[in-house]
Protein backbone atom coordinates (compact mmCIF):
# COMPACT_ATOMS: atom_id res chain seq x y z
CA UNK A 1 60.79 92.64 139.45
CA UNK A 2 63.64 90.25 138.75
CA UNK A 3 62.40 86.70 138.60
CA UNK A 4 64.52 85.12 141.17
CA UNK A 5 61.34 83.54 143.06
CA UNK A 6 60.13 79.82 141.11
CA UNK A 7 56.63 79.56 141.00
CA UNK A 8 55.16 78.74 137.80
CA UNK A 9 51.57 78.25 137.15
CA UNK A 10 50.87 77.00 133.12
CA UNK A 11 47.19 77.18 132.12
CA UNK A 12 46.28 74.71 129.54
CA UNK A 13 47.61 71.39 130.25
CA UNK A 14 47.61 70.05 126.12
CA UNK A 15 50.90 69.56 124.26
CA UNK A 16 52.10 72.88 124.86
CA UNK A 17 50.98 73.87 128.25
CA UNK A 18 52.51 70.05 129.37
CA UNK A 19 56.07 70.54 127.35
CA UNK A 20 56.12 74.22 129.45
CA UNK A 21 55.58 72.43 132.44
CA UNK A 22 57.94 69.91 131.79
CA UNK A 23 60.94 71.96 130.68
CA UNK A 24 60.39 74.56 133.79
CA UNK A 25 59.73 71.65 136.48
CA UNK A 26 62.88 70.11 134.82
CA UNK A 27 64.93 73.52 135.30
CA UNK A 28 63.95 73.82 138.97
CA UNK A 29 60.66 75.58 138.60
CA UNK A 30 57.83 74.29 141.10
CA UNK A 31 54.84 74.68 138.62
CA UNK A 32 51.00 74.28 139.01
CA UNK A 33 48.88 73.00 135.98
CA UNK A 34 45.74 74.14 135.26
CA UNK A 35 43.27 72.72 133.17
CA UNK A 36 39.27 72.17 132.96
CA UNK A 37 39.04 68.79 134.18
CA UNK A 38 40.71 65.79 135.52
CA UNK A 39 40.77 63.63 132.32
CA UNK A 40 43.25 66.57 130.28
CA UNK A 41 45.29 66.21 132.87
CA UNK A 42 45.95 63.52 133.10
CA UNK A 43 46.81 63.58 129.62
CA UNK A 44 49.14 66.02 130.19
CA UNK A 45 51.22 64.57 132.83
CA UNK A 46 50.97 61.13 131.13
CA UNK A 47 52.92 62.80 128.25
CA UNK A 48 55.19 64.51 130.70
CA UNK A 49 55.97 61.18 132.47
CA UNK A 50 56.84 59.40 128.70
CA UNK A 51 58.62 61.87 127.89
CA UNK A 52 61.29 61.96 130.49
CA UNK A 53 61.44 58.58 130.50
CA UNK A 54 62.47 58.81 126.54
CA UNK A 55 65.31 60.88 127.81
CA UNK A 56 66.04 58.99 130.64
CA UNK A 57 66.47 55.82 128.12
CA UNK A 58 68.17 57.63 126.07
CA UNK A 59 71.11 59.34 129.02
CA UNK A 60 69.78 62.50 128.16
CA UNK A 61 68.47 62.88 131.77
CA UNK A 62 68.93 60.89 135.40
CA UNK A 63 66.05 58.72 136.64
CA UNK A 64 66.68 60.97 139.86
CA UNK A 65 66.30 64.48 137.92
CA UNK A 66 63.08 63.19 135.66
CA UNK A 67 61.57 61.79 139.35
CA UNK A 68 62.51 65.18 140.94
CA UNK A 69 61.04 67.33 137.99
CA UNK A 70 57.73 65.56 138.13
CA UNK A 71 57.45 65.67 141.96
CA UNK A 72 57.85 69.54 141.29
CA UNK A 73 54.49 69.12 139.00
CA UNK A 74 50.85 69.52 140.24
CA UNK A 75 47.74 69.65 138.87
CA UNK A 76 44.26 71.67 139.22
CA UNK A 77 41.24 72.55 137.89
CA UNK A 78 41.20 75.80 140.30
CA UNK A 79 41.95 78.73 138.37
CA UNK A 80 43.02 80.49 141.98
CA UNK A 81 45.48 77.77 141.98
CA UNK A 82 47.44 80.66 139.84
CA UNK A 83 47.39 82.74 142.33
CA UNK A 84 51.01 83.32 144.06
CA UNK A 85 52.49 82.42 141.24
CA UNK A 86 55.24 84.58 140.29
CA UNK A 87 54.95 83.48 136.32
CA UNK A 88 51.55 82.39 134.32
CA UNK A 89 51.55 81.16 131.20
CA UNK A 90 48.48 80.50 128.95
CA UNK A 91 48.88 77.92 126.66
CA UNK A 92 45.07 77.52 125.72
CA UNK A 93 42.82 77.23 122.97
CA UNK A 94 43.57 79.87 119.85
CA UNK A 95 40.47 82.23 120.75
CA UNK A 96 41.02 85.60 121.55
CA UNK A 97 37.62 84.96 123.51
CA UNK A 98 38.91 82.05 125.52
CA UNK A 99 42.38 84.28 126.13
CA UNK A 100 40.58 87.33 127.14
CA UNK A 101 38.29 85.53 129.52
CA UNK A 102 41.13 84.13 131.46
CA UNK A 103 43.36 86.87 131.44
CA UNK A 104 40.42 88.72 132.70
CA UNK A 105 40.23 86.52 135.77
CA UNK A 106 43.91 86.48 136.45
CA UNK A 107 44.13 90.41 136.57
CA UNK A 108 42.17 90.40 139.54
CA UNK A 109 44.13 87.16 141.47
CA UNK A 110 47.57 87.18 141.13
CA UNK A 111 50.26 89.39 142.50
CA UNK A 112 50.93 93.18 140.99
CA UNK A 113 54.75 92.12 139.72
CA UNK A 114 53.50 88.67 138.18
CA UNK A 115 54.05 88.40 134.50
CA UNK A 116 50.78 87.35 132.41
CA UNK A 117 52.26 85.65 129.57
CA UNK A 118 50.79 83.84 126.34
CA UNK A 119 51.76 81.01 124.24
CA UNK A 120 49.48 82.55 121.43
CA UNK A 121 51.23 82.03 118.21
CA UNK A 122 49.12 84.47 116.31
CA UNK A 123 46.60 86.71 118.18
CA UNK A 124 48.25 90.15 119.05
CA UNK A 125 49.14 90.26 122.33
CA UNK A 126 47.84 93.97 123.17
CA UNK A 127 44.24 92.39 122.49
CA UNK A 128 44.82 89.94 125.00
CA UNK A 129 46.35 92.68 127.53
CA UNK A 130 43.63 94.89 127.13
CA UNK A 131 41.22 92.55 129.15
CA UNK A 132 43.32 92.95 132.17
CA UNK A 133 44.20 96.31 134.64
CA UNK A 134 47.69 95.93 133.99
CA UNK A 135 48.68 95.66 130.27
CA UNK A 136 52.42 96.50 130.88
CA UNK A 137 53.11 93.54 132.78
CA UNK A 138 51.04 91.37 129.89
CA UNK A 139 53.84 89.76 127.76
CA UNK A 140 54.13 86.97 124.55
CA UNK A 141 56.26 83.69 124.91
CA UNK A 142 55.60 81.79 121.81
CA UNK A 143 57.68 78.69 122.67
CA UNK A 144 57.79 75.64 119.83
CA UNK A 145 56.61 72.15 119.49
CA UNK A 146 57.70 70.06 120.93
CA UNK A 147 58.86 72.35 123.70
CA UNK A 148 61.17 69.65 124.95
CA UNK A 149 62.87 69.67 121.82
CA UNK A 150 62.89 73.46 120.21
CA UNK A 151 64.95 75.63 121.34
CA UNK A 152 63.39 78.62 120.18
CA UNK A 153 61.22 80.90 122.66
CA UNK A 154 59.59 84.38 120.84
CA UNK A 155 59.07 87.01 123.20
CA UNK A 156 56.55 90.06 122.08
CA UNK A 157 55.86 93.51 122.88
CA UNK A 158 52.36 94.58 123.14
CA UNK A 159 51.83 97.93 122.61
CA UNK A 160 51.85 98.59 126.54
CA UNK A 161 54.72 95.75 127.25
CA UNK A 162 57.23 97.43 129.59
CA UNK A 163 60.94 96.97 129.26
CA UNK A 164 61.13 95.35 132.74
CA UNK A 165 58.07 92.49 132.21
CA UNK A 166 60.12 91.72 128.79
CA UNK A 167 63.59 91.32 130.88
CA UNK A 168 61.90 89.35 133.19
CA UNK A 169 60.12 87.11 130.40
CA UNK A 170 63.43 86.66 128.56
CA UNK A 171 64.77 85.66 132.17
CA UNK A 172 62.30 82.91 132.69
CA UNK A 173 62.72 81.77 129.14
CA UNK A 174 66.62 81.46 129.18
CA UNK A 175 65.84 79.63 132.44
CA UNK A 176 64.41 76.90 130.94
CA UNK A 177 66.98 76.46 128.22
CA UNK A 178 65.67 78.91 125.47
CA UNK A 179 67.19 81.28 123.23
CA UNK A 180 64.74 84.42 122.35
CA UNK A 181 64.09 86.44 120.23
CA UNK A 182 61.88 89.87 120.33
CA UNK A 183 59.45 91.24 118.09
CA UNK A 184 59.19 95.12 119.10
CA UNK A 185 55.98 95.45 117.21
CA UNK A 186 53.11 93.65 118.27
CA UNK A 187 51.71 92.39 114.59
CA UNK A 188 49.04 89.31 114.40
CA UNK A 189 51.29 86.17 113.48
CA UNK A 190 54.76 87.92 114.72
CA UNK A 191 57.62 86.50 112.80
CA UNK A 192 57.49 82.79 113.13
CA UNK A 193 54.21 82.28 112.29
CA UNK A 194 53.86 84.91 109.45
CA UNK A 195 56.99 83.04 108.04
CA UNK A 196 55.76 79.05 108.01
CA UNK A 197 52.18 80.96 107.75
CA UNK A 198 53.07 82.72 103.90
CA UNK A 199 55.10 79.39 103.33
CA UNK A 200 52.29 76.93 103.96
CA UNK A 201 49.58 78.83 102.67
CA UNK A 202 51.50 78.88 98.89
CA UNK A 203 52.56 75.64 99.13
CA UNK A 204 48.69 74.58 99.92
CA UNK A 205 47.82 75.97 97.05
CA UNK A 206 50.23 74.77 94.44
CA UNK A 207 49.40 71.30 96.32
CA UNK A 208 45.76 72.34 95.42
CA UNK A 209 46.01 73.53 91.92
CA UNK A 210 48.14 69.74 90.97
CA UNK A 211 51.53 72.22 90.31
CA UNK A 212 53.56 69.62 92.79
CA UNK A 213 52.87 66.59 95.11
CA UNK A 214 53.48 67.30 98.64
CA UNK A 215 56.40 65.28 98.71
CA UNK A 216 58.24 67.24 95.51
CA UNK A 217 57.01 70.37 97.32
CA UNK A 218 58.83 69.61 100.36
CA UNK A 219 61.88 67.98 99.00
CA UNK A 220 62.58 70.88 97.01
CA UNK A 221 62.11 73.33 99.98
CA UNK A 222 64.73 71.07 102.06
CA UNK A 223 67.18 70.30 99.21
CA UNK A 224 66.88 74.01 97.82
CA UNK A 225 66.38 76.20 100.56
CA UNK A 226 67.94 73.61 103.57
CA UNK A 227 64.77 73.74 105.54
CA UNK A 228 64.99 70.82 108.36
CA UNK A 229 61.45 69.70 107.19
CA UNK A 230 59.07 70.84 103.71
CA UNK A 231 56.01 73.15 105.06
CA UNK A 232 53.25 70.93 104.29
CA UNK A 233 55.46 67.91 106.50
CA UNK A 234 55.60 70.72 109.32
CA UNK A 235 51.78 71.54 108.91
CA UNK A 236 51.40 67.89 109.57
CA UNK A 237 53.14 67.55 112.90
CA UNK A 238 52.12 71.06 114.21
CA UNK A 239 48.41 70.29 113.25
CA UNK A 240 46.53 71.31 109.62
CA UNK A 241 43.80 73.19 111.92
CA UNK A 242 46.25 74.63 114.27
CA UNK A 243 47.86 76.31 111.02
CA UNK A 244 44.70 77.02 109.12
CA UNK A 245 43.53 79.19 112.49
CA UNK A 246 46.63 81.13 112.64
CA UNK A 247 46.87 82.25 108.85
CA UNK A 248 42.92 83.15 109.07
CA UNK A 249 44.15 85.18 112.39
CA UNK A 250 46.50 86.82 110.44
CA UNK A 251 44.69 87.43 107.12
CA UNK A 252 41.64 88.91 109.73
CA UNK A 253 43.93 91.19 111.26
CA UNK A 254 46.19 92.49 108.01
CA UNK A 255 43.75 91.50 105.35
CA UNK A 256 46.99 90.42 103.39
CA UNK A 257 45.69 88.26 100.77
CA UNK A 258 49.24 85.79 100.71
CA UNK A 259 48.08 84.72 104.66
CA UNK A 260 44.31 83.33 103.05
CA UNK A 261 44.11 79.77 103.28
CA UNK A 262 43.00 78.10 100.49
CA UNK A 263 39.48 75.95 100.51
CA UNK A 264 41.35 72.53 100.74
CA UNK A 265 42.90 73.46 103.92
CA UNK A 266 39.68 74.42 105.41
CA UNK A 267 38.08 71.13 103.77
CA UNK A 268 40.83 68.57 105.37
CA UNK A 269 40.26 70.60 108.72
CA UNK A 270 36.42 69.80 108.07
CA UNK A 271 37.20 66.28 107.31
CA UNK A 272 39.31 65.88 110.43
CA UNK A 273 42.50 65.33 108.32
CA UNK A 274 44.74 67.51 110.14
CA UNK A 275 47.97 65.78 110.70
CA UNK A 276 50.03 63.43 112.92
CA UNK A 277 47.37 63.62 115.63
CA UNK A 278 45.01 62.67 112.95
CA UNK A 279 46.99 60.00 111.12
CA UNK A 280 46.26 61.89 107.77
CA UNK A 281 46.93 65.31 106.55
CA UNK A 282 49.05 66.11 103.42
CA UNK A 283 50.10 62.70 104.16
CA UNK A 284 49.20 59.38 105.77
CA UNK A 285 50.64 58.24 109.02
């Protein structure tokens, strides 16, 4: 199937399920999104509506478009609301569980050619397509945060990923303004996250062991190595405990001792000092 049809349905309305929505619904896709109840919603589209009306202030984008995209936007807690959609992406929770459980209940809803995609930034994608009747059409898009603003869309192969579901994947990616890339083998973290994964974990620890503050450890990975922003800076804004899940994901799966978080990370997660969202986490905000 060539995706020329534009239905959409997102499942997971938190910051990246609502930045999917909002780039698709701003490229002309009419999306539905799903989430368990009313009040994460609501969330969502509240973030949607502030954030086209930060690029609407800013000339990036016509009162008219933003007011079109969002009419283009509905919301559900109905699961069958996924239904005739001709694209689903989970953006959920990182539990293989949680992912297997809904995938499960799509396989036996939505239409033979629909792609089944995940946001998962770490959990391989054939485990995910093996709770379903219809792996090769089961297919990774690992977009970024914030979605609005990164460019960047990863597309993986599962083991049963067919060549057609990852045209058509890279289709509805590039048709919300991404550029992909492909991993061909389907290992737990794929590139982007085994990258910042490795990087974050050492840094962590030299942080830990009182080598560097987190401040000299980042300024010397953006004056030395021209990084945009240090790795303990980027744990920050992408989350402490959204980090420290994906390097234990990928230390489970490989048992490669570089991915193993050290105990502070898993002590600021306990603490609830996990970033931005937090206002502390290697830093204060």
């Amino acid at each position: 199937m060539t995706v020329v049809a534009k239905k959409l349905a997102v499942i997971g309305a938190g910051l990246m399920g609502s930045g999917i929505a909002q780039v698709s619904a701003q490229a002309g896709w009419d999306v539905v999104l799903r989430d368990v109840t009313g009040e994460a919603l609501t969330r969502g589209t509240d973030g949607i509506k502030r954030s086209y009306e930060k690029f609407v202030s800013k000339g990036k984008l016509e009162a008219e478009q933003a007011e079109a995209a969002l009419e283009r936007i509905t919301t559900t807690t109905d699961l069958d609301a996924a239904a005739d959609a001709d694209v689903v992406v989970e953006a959920v929770f990182e539990k293989i569980e949680v992912k297997r459980e809904i995938f499960g209940r799509l396989d036996t809803m939505v239409k033979d050619e629909t792609i089944l995609a995940s946001n998962t930034s770490a959990i391989p994608i054939t485990k995910i397509a093996a709770a379903t009747t219809r792996p090769e059409r089961v297919v990774g898009t690992h977009f970024f945060s914030p979605v609005p603003m990164m460019a960047l869309c990863e597309l993986v192969r599962g083991h049963r990923t067919s060549d057609e579901t990852l045209a058509d994947a890279r289709q509805f990616a590039e048709s919300v303004g991404k550029t992909c890339i492909v991993v061909n083998r389907d290992v737990a973290g794929f590139v982007t996250t085994r990258l910042i994964s490795a990087l974050v974990v050492e840094a962590a620890k030299l942080h830990e062991s009182g080598v560097a503050t987190a401040e000299d450890i980042d300024t010397a990975c953006k004056l030395g190595f021209g990084h945009a922003m240090g790795p303990l800076a980027t744990a920050d804004l992408t989350g402490v405990d959204i980090l420290l899940h994906a390097s234990e994901n990928i230390y489970t799966e490989s048992q490669d001792p570089k991915f193993a978080p050290p105990e502070s990370m898993r002590r600021m997660v306990d603490a609830g000092d996990i970033g931005r969202k937090s206002g502390r986490g290697f830093y204060e905000h």
